[in-house]
C-alpha atoms as a PDB file:
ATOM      1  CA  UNK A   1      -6.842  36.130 193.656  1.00  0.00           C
ATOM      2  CA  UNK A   2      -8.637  32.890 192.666  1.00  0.00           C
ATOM      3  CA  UNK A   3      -7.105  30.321 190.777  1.00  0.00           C
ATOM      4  CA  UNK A   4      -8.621  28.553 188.302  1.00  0.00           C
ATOM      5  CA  UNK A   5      -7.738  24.552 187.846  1.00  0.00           C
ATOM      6  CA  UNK A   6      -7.110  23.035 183.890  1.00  0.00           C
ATOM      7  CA  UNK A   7      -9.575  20.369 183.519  1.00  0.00           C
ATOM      8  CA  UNK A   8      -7.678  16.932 183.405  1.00  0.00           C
ATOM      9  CA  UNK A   9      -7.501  15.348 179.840  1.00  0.00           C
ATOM     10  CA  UNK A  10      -6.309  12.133 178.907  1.00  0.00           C
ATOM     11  CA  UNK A  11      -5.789  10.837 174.848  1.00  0.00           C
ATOM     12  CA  UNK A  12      -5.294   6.637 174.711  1.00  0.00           C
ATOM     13  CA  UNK A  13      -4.358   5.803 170.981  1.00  0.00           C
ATOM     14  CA  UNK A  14      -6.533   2.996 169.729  1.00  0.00           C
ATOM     15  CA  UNK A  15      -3.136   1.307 169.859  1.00  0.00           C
ATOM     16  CA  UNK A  16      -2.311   2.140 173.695  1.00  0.00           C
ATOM     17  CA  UNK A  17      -6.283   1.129 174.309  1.00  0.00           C
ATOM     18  CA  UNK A  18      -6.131  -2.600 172.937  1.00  0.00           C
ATOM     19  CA  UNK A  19      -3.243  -3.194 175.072  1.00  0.00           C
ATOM     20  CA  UNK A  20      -4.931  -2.382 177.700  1.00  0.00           C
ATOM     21  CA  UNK A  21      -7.907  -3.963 176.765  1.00  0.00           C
ATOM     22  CA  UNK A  22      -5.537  -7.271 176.239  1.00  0.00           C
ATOM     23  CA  UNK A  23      -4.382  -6.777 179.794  1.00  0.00           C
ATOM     24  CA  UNK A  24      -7.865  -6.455 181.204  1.00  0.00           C
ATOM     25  CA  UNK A  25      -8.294  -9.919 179.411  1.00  0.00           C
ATOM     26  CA  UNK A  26      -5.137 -11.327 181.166  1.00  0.00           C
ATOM     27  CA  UNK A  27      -6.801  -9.702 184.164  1.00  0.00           C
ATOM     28  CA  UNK A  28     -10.092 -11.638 183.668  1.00  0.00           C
ATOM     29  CA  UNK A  29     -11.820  -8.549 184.187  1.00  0.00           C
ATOM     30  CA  UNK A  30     -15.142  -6.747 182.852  1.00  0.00           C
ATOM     31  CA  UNK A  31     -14.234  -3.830 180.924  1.00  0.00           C
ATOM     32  CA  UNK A  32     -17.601  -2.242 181.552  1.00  0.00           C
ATOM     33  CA  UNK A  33     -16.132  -1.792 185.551  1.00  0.00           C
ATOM     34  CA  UNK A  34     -12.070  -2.217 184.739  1.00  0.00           C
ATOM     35  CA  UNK A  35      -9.991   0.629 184.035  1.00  0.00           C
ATOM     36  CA  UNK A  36      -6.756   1.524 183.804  1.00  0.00           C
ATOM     37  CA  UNK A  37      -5.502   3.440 187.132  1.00  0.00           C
ATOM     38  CA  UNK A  38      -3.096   6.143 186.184  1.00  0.00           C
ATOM     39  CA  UNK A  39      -1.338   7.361 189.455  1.00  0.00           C
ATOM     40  CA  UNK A  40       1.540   9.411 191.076  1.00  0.00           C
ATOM     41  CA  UNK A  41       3.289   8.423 193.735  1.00  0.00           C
ATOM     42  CA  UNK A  42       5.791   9.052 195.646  1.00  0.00           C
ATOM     43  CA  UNK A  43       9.752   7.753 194.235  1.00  0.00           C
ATOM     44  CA  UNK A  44      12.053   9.166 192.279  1.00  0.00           C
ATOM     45  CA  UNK A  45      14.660  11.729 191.862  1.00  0.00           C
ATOM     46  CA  UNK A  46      11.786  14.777 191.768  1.00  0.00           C
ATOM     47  CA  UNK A  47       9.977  13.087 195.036  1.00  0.00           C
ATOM     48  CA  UNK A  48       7.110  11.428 192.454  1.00  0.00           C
ATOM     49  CA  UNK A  49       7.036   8.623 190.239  1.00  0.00           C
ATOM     50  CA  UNK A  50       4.410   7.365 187.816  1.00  0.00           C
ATOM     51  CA  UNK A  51       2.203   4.265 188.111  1.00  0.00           C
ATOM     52  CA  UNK A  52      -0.258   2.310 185.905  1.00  0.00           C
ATOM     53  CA  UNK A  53      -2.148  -0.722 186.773  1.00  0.00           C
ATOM     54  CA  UNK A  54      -5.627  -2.706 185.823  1.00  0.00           C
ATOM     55  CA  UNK A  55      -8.211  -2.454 188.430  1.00  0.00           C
ATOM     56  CA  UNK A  56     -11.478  -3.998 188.837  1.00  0.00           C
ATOM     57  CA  UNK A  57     -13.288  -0.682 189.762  1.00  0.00           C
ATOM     58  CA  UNK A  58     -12.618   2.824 190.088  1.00  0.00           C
ATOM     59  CA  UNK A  59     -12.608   4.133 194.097  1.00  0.00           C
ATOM     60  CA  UNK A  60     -15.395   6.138 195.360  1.00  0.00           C
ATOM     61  CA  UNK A  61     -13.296   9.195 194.940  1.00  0.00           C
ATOM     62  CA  UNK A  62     -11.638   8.497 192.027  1.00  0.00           C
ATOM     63  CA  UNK A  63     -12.248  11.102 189.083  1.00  0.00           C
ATOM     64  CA  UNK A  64     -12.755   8.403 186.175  1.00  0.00           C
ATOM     65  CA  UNK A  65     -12.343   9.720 182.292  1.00  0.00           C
ATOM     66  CA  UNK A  66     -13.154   7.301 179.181  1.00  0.00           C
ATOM     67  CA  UNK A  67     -10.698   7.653 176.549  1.00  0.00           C
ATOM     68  CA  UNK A  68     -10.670   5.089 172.862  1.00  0.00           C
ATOM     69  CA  UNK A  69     -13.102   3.106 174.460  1.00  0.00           C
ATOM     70  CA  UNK A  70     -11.194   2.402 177.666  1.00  0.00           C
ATOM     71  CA  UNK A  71     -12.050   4.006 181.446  1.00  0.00           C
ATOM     72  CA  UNK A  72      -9.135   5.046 183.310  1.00  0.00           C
ATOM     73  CA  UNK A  73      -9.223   5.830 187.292  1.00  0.00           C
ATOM     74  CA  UNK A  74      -7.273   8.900 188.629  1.00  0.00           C
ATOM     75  CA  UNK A  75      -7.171   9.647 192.043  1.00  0.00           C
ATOM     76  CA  UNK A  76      -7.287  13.052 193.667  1.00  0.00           C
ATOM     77  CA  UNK A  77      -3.998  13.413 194.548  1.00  0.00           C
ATOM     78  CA  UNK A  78      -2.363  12.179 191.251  1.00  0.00           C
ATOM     79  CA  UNK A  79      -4.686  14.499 189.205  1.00  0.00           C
ATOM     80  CA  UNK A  80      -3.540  17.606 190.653  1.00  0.00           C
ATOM     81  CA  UNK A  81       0.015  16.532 189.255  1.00  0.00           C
ATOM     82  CA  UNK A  82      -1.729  15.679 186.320  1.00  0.00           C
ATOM     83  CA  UNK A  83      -3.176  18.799 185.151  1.00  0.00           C
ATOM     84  CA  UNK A  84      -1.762  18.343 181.740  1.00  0.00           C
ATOM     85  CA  UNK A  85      -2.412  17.020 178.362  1.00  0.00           C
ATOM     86  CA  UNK A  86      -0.964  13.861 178.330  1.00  0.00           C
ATOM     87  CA  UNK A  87      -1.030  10.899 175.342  1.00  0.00           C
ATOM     88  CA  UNK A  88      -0.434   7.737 175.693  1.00  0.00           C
ATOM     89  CA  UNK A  89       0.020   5.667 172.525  1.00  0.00           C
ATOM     90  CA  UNK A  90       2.116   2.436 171.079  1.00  0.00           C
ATOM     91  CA  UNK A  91       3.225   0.033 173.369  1.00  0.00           C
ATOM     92  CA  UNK A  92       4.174   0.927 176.420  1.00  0.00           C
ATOM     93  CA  UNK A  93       1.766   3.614 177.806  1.00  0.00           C
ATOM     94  CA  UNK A  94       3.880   4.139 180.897  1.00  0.00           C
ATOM     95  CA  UNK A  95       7.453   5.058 178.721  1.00  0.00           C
ATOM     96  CA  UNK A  96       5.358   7.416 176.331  1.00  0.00           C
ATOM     97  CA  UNK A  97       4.124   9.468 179.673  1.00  0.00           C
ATOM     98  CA  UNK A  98       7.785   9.187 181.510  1.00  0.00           C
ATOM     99  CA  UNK A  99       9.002  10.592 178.016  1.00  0.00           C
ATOM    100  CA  UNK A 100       6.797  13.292 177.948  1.00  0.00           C
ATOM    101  CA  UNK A 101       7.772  14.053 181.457  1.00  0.00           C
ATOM    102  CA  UNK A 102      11.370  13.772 180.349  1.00  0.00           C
ATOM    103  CA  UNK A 103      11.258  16.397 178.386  1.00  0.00           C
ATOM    104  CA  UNK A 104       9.552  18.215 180.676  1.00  0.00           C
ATOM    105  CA  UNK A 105      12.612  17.974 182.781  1.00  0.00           C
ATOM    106  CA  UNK A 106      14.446  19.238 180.329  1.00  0.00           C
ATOM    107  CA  UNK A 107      12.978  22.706 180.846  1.00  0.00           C
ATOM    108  CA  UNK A 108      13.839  22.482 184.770  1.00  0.00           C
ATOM    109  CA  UNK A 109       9.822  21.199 185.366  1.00  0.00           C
ATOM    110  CA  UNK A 110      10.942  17.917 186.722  1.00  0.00           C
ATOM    111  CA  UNK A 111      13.217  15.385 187.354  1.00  0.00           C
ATOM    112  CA  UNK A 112      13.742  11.300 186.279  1.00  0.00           C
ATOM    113  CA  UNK A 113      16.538   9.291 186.848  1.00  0.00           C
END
């Protein structure tokens, strides 16, 4: 039987994108080739943690979506984990998506310490 993959979708708030837009600034870098990287790695109490970062350029292989303006870089391995609607607004980006995953692991899907 084949499977079929959920496309990989990604919302930035016009909030969540001029703070990153005011750390690409802090960055001194273009945001015509910046973006943020959104990544997965390994850490934490379910084996994965998340990661976000301003990089100069996305990586050859790196699946890039645009979002409020603002390109952000996900690699292959992180977007398999990120098959998911997933919104990041306000503030802090990175606590809006370990909240969403949070409650996530309240249904048994994952765990955060």
């Amino acid at each position: 039987m084949a499977t079929t993959q959920t496309p990989l979708t990604l919302t930035l708030t016009e909030k969540a994108a001029a703070e990153v837009r005011k750390f690409m600034a802090e960055e001194q870098v273009s945001p015509d080739a910046a973006g943020l990287r959104i990544a997965v790695l390994p850490g934490g109490c379910s084996g994965f943690r998340y990661s976000m970062s301003i990089e100069e350029k996305p990586a050859d292989d790196d699946i890039v979506l645009e979002s409020a303006g603002v390109r952000c870089f996900i690699d292959g391995f992180s977007a398999q984990w990120l098959r998911l609607r997933v919104v990041l607004h306000g503030l802090s980006p990175l606590a809006t998506l370990e909240a969403a995953s949070q409650a996530r692991a309240r249904r048994g899907l994952f765990c955060f310490p």
